[in-house]
Protein backbone atom coordinates (compact mmCIF):
# COMPACT_ATOMS: atom_id res chain seq x y z
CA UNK A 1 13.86 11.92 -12.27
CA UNK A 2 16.05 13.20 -9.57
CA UNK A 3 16.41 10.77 -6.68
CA UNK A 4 17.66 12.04 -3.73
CA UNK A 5 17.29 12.15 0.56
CA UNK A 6 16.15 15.15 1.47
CA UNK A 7 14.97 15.27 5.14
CA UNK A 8 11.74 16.37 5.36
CA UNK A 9 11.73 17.89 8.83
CA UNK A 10 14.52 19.99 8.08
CA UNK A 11 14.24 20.31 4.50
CA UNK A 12 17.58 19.61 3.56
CA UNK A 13 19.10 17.77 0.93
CA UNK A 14 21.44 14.93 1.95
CA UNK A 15 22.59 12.78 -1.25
CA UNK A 16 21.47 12.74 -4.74
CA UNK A 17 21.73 9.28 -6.78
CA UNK A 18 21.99 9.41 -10.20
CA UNK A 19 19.25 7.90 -12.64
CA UNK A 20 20.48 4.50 -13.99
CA UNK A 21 21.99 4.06 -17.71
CA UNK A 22 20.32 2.14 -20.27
CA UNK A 23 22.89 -0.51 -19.87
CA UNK A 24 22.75 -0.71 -16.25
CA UNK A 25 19.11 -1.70 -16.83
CA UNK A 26 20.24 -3.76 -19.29
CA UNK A 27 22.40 -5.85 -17.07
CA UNK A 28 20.13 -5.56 -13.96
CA UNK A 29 17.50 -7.60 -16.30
CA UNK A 30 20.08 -9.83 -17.49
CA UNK A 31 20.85 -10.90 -14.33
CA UNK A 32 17.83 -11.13 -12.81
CA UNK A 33 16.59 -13.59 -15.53
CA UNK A 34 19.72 -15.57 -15.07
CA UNK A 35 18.75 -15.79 -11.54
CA UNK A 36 15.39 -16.69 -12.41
CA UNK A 37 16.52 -19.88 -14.21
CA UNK A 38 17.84 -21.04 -11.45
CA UNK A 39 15.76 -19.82 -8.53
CA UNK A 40 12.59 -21.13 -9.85
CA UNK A 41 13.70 -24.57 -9.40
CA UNK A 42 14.99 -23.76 -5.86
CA UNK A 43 12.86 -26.05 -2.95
CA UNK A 44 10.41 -24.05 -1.35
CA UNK A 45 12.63 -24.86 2.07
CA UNK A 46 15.59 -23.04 0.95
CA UNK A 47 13.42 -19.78 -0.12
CA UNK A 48 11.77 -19.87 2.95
CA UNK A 49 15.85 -19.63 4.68
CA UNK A 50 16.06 -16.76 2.66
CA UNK A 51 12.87 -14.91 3.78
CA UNK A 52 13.84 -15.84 7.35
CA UNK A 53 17.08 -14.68 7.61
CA UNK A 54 15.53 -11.31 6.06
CA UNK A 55 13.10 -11.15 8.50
CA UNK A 56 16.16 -11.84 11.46
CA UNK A 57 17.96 -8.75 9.85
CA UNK A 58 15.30 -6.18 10.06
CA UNK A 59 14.46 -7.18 13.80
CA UNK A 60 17.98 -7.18 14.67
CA UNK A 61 18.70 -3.81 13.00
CA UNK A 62 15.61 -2.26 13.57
CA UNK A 63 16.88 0.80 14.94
CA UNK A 64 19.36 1.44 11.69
CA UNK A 65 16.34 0.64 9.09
CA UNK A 66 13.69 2.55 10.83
CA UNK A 67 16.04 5.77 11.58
CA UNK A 68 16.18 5.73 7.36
CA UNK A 69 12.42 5.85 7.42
CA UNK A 70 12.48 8.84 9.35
CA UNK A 71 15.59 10.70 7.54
CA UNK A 72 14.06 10.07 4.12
CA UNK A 73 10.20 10.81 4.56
CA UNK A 74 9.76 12.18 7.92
CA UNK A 75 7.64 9.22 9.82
CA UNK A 76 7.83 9.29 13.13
CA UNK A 77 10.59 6.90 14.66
CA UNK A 78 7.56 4.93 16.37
CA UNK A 79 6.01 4.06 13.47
CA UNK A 80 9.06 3.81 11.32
CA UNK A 81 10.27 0.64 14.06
CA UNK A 82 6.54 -0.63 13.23
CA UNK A 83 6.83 -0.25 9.48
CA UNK A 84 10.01 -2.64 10.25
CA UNK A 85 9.09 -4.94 12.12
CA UNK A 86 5.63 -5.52 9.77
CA UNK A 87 8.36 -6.10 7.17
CA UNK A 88 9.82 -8.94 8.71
CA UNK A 89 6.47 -9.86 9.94
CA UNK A 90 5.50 -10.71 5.72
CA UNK A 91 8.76 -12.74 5.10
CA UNK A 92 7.92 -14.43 7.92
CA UNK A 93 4.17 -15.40 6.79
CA UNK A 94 5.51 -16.73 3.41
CA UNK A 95 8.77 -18.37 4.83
CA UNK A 96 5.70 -20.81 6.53
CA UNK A 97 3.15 -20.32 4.33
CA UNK A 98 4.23 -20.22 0.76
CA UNK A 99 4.72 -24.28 -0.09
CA UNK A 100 0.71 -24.65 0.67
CA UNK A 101 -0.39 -21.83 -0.51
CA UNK A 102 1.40 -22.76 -3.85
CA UNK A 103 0.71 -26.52 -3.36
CA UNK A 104 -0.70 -28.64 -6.41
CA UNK A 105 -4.58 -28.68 -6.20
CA UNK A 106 -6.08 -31.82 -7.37
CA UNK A 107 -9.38 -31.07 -9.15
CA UNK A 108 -12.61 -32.57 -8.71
CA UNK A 109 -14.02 -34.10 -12.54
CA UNK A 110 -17.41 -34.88 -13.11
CA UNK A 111 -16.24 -37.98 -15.49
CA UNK A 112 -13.30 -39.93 -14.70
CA UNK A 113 -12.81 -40.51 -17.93
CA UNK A 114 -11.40 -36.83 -18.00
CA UNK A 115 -8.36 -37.99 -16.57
CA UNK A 116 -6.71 -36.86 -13.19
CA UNK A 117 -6.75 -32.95 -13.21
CA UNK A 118 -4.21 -31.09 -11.15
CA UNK A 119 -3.99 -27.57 -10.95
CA UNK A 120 0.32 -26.58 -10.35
CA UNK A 121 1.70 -22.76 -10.46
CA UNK A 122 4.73 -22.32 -11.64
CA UNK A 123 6.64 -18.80 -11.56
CA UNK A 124 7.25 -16.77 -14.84
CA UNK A 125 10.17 -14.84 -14.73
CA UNK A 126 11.31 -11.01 -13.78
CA UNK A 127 7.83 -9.16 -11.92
CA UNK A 128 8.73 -5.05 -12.15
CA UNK A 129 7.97 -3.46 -9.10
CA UNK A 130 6.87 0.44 -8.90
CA UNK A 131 6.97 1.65 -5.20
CA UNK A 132 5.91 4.88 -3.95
CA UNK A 133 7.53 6.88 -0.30
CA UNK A 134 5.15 6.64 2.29
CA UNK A 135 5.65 2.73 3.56
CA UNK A 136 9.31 2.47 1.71
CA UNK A 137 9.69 -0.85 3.50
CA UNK A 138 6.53 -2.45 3.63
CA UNK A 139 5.81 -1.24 -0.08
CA UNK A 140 8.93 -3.69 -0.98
CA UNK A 141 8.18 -6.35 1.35
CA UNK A 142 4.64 -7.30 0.48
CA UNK A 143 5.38 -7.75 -3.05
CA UNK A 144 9.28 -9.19 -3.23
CA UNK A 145 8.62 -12.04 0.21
CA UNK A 146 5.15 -13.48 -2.10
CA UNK A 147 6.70 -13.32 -5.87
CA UNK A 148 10.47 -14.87 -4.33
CA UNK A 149 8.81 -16.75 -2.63
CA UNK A 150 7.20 -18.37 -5.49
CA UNK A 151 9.88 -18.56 -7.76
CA UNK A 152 10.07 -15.26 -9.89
CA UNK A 153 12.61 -12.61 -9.21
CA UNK A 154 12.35 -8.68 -9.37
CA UNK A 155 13.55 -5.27 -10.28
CA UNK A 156 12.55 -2.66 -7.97
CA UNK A 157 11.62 1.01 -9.30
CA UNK A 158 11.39 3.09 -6.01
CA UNK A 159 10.20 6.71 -5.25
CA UNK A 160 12.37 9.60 -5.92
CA UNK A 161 12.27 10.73 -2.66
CA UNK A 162 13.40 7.48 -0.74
CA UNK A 163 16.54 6.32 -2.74
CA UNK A 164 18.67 4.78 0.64
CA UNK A 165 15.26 2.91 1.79
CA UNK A 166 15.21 1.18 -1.61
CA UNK A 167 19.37 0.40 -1.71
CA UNK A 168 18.95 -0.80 2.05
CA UNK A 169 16.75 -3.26 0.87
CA UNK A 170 18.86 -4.35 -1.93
CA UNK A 171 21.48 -5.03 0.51
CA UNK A 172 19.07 -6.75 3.12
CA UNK A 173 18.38 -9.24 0.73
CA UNK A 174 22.01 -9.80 -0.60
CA UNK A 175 23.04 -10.23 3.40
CA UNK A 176 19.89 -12.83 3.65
CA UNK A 177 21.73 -15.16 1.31
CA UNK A 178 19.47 -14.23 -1.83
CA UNK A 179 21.32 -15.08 -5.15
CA UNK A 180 23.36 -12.33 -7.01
CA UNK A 181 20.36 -10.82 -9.04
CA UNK A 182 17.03 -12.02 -7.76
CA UNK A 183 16.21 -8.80 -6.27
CA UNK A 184 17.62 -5.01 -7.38
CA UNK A 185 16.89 -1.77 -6.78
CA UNK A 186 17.21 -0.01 -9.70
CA UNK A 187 16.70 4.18 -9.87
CA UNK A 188 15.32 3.76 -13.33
CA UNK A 189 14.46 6.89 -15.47
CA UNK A 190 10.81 7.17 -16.59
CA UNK A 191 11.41 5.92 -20.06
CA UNK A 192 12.91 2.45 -18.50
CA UNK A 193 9.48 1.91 -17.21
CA UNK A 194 8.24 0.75 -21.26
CA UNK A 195 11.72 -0.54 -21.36
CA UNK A 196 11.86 -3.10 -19.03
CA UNK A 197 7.88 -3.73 -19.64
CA UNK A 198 8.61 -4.51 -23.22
CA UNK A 199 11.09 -7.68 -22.05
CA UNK A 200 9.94 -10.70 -22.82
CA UNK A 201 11.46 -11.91 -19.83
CA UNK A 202 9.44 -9.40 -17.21
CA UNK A 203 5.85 -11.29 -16.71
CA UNK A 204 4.60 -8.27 -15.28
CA UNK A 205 4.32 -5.18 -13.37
CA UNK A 206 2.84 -4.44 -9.72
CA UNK A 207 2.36 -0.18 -8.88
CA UNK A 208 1.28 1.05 -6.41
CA UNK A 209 0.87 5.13 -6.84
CA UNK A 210 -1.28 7.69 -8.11
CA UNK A 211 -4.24 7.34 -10.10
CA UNK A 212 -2.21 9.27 -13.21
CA UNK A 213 1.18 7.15 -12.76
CA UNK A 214 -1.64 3.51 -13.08
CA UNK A 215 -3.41 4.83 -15.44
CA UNK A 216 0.58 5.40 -17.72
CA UNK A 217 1.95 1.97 -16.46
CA UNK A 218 -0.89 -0.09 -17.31
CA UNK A 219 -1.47 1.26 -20.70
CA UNK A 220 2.44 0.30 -21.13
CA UNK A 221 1.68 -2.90 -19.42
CA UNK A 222 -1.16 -3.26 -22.07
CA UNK A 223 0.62 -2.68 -25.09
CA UNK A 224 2.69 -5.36 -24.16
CA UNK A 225 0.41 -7.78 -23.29
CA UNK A 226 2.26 -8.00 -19.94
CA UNK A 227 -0.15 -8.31 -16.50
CA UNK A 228 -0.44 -5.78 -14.18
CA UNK A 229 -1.75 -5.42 -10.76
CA UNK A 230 -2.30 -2.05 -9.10
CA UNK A 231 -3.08 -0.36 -5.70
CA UNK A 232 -4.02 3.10 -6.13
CA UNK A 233 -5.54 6.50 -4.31
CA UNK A 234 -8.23 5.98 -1.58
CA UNK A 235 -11.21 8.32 0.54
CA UNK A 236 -11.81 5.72 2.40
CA UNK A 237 -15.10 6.10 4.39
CA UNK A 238 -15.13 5.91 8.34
CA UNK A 239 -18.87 5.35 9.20
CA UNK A 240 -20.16 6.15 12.41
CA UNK A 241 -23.99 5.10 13.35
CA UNK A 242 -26.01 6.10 16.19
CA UNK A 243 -25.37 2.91 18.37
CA UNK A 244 -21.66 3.42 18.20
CA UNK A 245 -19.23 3.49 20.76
CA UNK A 246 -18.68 7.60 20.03
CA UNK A 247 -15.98 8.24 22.31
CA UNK A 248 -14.08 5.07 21.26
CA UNK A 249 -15.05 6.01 17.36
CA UNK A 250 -13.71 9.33 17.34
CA UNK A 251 -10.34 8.44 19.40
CA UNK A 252 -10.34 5.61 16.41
CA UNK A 253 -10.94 8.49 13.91
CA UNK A 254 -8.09 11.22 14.86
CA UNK A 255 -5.63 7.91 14.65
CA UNK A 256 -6.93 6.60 11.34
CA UNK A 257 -6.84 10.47 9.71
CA UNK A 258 -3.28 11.35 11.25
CA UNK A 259 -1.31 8.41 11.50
CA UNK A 260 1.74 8.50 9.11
CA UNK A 261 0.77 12.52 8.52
CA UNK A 262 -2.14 11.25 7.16
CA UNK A 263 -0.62 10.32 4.26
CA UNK A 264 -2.16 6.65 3.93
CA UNK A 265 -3.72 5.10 0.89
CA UNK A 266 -6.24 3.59 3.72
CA UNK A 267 -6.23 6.39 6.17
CA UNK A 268 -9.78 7.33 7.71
CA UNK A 269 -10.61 10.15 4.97
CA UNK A 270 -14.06 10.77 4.61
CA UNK A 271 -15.37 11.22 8.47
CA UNK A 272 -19.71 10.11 7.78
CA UNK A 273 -21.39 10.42 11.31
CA UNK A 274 -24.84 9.98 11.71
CA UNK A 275 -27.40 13.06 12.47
CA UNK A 276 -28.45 12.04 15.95
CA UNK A 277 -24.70 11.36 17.41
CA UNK A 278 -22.73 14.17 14.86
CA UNK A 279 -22.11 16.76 17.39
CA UNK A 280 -21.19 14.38 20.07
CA UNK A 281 -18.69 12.85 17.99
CA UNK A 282 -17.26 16.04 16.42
CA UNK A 283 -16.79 17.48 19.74
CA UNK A 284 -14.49 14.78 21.20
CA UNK A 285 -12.30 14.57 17.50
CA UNK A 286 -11.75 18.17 17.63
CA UNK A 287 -10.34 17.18 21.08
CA UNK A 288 -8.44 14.40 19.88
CA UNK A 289 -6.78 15.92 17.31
CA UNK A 290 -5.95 19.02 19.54
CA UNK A 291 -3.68 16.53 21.38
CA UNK A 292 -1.44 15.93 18.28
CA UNK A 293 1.97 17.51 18.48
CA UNK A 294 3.92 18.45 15.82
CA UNK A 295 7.40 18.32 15.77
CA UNK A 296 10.76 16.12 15.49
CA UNK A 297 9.56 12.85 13.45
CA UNK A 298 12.41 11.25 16.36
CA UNK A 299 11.25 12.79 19.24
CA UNK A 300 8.89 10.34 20.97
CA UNK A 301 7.26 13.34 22.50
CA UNK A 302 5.73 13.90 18.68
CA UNK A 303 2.85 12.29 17.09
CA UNK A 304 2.30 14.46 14.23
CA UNK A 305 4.58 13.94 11.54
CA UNK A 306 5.73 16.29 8.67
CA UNK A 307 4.58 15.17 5.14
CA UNK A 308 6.92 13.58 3.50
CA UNK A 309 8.51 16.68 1.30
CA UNK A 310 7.79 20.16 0.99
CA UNK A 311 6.38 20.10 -2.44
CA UNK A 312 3.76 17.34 -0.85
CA UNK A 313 2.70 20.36 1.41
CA UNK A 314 2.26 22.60 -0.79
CA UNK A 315 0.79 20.96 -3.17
CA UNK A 316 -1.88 19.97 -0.45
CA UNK A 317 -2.33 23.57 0.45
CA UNK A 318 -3.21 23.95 -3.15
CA UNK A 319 -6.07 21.71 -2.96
CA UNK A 320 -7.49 22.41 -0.51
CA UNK A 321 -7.90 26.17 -1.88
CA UNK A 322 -9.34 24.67 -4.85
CA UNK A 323 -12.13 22.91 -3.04
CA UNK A 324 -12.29 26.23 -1.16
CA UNK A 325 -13.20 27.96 -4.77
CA UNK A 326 -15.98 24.44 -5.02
CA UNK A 327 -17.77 25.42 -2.02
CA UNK A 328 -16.10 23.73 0.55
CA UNK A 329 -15.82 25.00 4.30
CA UNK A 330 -12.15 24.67 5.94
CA UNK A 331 -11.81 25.09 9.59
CA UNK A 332 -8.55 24.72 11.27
CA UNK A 333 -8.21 22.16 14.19
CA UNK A 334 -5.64 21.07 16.52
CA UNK A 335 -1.97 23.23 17.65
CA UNK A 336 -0.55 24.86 15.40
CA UNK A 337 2.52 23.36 13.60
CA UNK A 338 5.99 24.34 13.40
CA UNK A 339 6.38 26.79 10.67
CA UNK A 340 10.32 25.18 9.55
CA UNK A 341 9.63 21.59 7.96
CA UNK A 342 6.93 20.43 5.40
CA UNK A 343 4.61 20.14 8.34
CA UNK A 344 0.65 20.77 7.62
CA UNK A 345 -1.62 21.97 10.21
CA UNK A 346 -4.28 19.35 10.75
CA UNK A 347 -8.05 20.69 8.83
CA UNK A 348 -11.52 20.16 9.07
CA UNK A 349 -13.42 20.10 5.44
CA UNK A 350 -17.73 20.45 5.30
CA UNK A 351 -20.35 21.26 3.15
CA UNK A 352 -19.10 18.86 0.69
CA UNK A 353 -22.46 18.36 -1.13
CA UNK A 354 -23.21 16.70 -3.92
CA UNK A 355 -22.07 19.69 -6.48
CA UNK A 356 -19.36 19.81 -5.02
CA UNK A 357 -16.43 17.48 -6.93
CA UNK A 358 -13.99 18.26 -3.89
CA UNK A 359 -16.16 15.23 -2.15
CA UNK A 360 -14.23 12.86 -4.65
CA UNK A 361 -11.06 13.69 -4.12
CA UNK A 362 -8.43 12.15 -1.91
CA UNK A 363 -6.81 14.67 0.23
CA UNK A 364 -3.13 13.08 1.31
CA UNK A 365 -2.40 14.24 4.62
CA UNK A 366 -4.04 15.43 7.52
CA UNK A 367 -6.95 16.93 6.17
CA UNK A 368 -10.32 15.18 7.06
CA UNK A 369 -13.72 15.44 5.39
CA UNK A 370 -16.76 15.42 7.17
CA UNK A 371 -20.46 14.38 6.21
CA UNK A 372 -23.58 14.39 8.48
CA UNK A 373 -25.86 11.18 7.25
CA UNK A 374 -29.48 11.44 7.80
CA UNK A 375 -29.47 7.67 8.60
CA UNK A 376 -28.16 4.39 7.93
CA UNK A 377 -29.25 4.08 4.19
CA UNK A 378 -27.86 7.67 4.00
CA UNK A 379 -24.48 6.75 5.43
CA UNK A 380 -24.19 4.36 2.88
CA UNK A 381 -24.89 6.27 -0.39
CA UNK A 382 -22.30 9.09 0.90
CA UNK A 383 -19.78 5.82 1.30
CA UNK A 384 -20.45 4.46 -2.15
CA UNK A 385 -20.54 8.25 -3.45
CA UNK A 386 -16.63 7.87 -4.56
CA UNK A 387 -14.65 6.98 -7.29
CA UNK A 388 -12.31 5.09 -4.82
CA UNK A 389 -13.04 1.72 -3.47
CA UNK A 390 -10.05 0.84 -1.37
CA UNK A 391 -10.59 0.37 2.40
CA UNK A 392 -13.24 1.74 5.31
CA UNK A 393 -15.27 1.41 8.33
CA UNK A 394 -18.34 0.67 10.02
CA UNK A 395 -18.57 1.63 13.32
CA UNK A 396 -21.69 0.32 15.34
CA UNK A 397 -22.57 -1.72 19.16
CA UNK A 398 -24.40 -4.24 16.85
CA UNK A 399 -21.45 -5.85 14.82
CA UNK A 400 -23.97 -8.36 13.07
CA UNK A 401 -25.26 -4.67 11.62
CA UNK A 402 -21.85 -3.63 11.03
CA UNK A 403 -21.20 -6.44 8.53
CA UNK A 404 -24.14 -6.12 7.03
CA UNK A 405 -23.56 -2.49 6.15
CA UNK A 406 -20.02 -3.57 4.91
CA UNK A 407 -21.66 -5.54 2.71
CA UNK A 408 -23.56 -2.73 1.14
CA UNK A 409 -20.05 -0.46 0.36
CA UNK A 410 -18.49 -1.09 -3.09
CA UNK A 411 -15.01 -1.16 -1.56
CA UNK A 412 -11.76 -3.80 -1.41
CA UNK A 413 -11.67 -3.81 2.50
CA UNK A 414 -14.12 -2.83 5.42
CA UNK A 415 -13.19 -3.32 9.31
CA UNK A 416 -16.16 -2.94 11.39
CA UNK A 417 -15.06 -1.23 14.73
CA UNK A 418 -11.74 -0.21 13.56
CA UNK A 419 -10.14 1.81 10.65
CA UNK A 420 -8.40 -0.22 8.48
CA UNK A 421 -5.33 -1.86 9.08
CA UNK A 422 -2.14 -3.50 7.63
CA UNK A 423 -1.17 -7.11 8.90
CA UNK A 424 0.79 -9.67 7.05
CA UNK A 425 -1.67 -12.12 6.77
CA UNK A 426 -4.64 -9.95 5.73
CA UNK A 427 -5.05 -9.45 1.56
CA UNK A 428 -5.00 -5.79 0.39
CA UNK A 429 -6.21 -4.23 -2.47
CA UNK A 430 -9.18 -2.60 -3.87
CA UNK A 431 -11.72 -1.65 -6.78
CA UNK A 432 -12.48 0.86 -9.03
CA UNK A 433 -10.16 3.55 -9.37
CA UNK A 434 -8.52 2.24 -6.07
CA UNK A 435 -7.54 -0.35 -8.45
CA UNK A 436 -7.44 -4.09 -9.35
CA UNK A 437 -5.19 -7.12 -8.26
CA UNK A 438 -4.45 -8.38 -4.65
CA UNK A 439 -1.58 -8.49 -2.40
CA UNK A 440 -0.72 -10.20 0.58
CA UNK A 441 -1.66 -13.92 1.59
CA UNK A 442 -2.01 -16.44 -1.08
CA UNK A 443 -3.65 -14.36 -3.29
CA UNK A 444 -1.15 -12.06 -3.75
CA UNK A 445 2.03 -15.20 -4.24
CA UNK A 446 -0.45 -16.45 -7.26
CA UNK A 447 -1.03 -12.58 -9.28
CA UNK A 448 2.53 -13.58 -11.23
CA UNK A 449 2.51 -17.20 -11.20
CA UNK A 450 1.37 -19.62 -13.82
CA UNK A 451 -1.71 -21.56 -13.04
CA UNK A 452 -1.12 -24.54 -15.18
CA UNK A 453 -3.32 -27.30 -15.75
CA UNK A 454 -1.94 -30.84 -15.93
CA UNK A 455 -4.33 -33.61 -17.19
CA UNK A 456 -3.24 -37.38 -17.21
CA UNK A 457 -5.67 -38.91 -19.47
CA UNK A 458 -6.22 -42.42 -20.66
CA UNK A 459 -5.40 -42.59 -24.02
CA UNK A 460 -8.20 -44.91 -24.72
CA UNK A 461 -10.49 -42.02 -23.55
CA UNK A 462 -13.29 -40.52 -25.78
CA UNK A 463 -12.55 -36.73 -26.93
């Protein structure tokens, strides 16, 4: 695997990292279970210092780390100062939050004879993290502020393509006071992966990639008994009903399809507008996304974004010829995009019936599928028609209507009135093959921990 910074707006190649050596993985788990022993018994107080001070660096440096964002994988600088501050946003929540949310539950026995149940959860060791490029910071953030937090430590296994986001981190955490091997960035090789899996030290693994790079890690994770959570591919579905809001809907739709290049695990894929209100609405997205401009990711003038590498472009372009050959209709919308930089020009994908397998793929970057629902019911069926289950929307005047249709999509995440979003005290994570596990809030500080059960019984006590 060659890690390297290659600026995607430009195309050229910056620095190359070499892959690490078996020993230096080795030593990186070494120390991070050394660490472990004595981080776990560190007072939820002094972690939270830690998480703090990381949160003080990223706001106080926020130009340097969001300028990396843009070198590395071409987000706009906007966003990229966003990305940052949401960063310090999630040490922040678990630098207050993390002593309740980990706080001994007492537990309700119908016989007191049973003895006086608590509930306590206790971290396990070393949690492998697998990160992919297009949120480099948040990515990190949302699963190293919950599991140090809680006690465990962990090795970080970033994307090829953003090798100084991962080492800035590394360093972030080192200048927040963490100790010398509770956190490390490591630019493993791909057979390191069933390596550092098959330590008894590492409790587990959180991805979050492709649908082909979870399907290889948990069947690793698997063999070795080890846990894993993952967040995986989306189409999520952006459901517009008759008694919408259209104008407000399809300004909402061009931002949830384009934002980041489109290239969003939650990003407003699969466009489903109701019959009576479907030429309204397409009229005022064409318009919307006509005002996109493509060009330098750190000009504020742009707000379209290269994808994050050339090969990401073309192997878009790719797949979209290949639904092409499936049936589907591709109409180009919007200004046309620079031809120098792995820029894609925003598209417009129909007729994606129901022979047509292109309607279950997910399409990462600014290419947006669009389906004309008979009605509500029909809306529905085209959401739940997916193997994905990861976020969506429901977009409807009557919100008590709006949940209720939420209700009725098989998915991890629906916002009614707005496409999804990212907050730090939110849980994210989906179902099917969007994936399993939860991150974020307390659910994601207790995927690695140890929910023990502690009885105090009287010894005189029936069996």
């Amino acid at each position: 695997m060659a890690y390297a910074t290659t600026n995607p707006y430009t195309g050229e190649t910056l620095k190359t990292f070499p892959d690490a050596t078996d020993q230096e993985v080795q030593t990186a788990l070494n120390d991070a279970y050394e660490a472990f022993t004595s981080w776990r018994h560190v007072s939820f107080a002094d972690r939270a210092k830690v998480m703090t001070a990381a949160a003080n660096i990223l706001r106080r440096d926020i130009d340097k780390y969001a300028k990396l964002l843009t070198l590395e994988m071409g987000k706009l600088y906007e966003e990229a100062k966003l990305e940052t501050i949401l960063s310090a946003e999630i040490f922040e929540y678990y630098a207050k939050n993390a002593e309740n949310l980990l706080k001994p539950e007492k537990l309700p026995v119908a016989d007191p004879k049973e003895g006086e149940a608590v509930l306590v959860h206790q971290p396990q060791g070393i949690v492998f993290a697998i990160e992919p490029w297009n949120f480099p910071y948040y990515q990190i953030a949302r699963i190293i502020a919950p599991q140090l937090s809680a006690g465990n430590t962990v090795l970080l296994k970033h994307a090829s393509n953003v090798p100084q986001c991962a080492a800035i981190f590394d360093a972030l955490m080192i200048e927040a006071g963490l100790p010398k091997g509770a956190f490390r960035n490591l630019y493993a090789a791909r057979h390191h992966t069933e390596v550092i899996l098959k330590d008894p030290r590492v409790c587990g693994v959180a991805l979050t990639g492709s649908e082909g790079a979870g399907a290889i890690v948990a069947s690793i994770a698997g063999k070795a008994l080890k846990k894993a959570t993952m967040e995986l591919g989306g189409a999520d579905a952006f459901i517009v009903l008759e008694d919408a809001d259209i104008e407000k809907a399809a300004k909402w739709a061009a931002f949830g399809r384009h934002w980041n290049a489109g290239q969003v695990c939650v990003s407003s894929k699969r466009l489903i507008v109701a019959d009576a209100v479907y030429d309204q609405f397409l009229e005022i997205y064409k318009a919307e996304v006509a005002k996109l401009k493509a060009g330098d990711p750190m000009d504020p003038s742009t707000t379209l974004a290269p994808l994050s590498s050339q090969k990401a472009a073309d192997d878009l372009k790719a797949q979209v010829e290949e639904a092409k050959k499936h049936g589907a209709v591709v109409e180009v919308i919007g200004a046309p995009v620079p031809e120098k930089g792995a820029f894609f020009q925003p598209l417009l994908m129909t007729n994606l019936h129901e022979n047509n397998e292109a309607r279950h793929w997910e399409f990462f970057g600014p290419v947006t599928q669009l389906y004309r629902a008979k009605d509500e019911a029909d809306a529905i069926r085209i959401a739940n028609d997916s193997p994905f289950g990861l976020g969506g929307s429901v977009f409807t005047k009557d919100t008590k209507r709006g949940v209720k249709v939420a209700e009725q999509i098989y998915t991890g995440m629906v916002y009614v009135n707005h496409p999804t979003m990212v907050k730090a005290d939110l849980p994210f994570g989906g179902v099917a093959r969007s994936g399993y596990g939860r991150e974020l809030i307390g659910l994601g500080i207790k995927e690695f921990v140890n929910h023990k059960l502690i009885d105090v019984v009287d010894i005189d006590a029936p069996f």
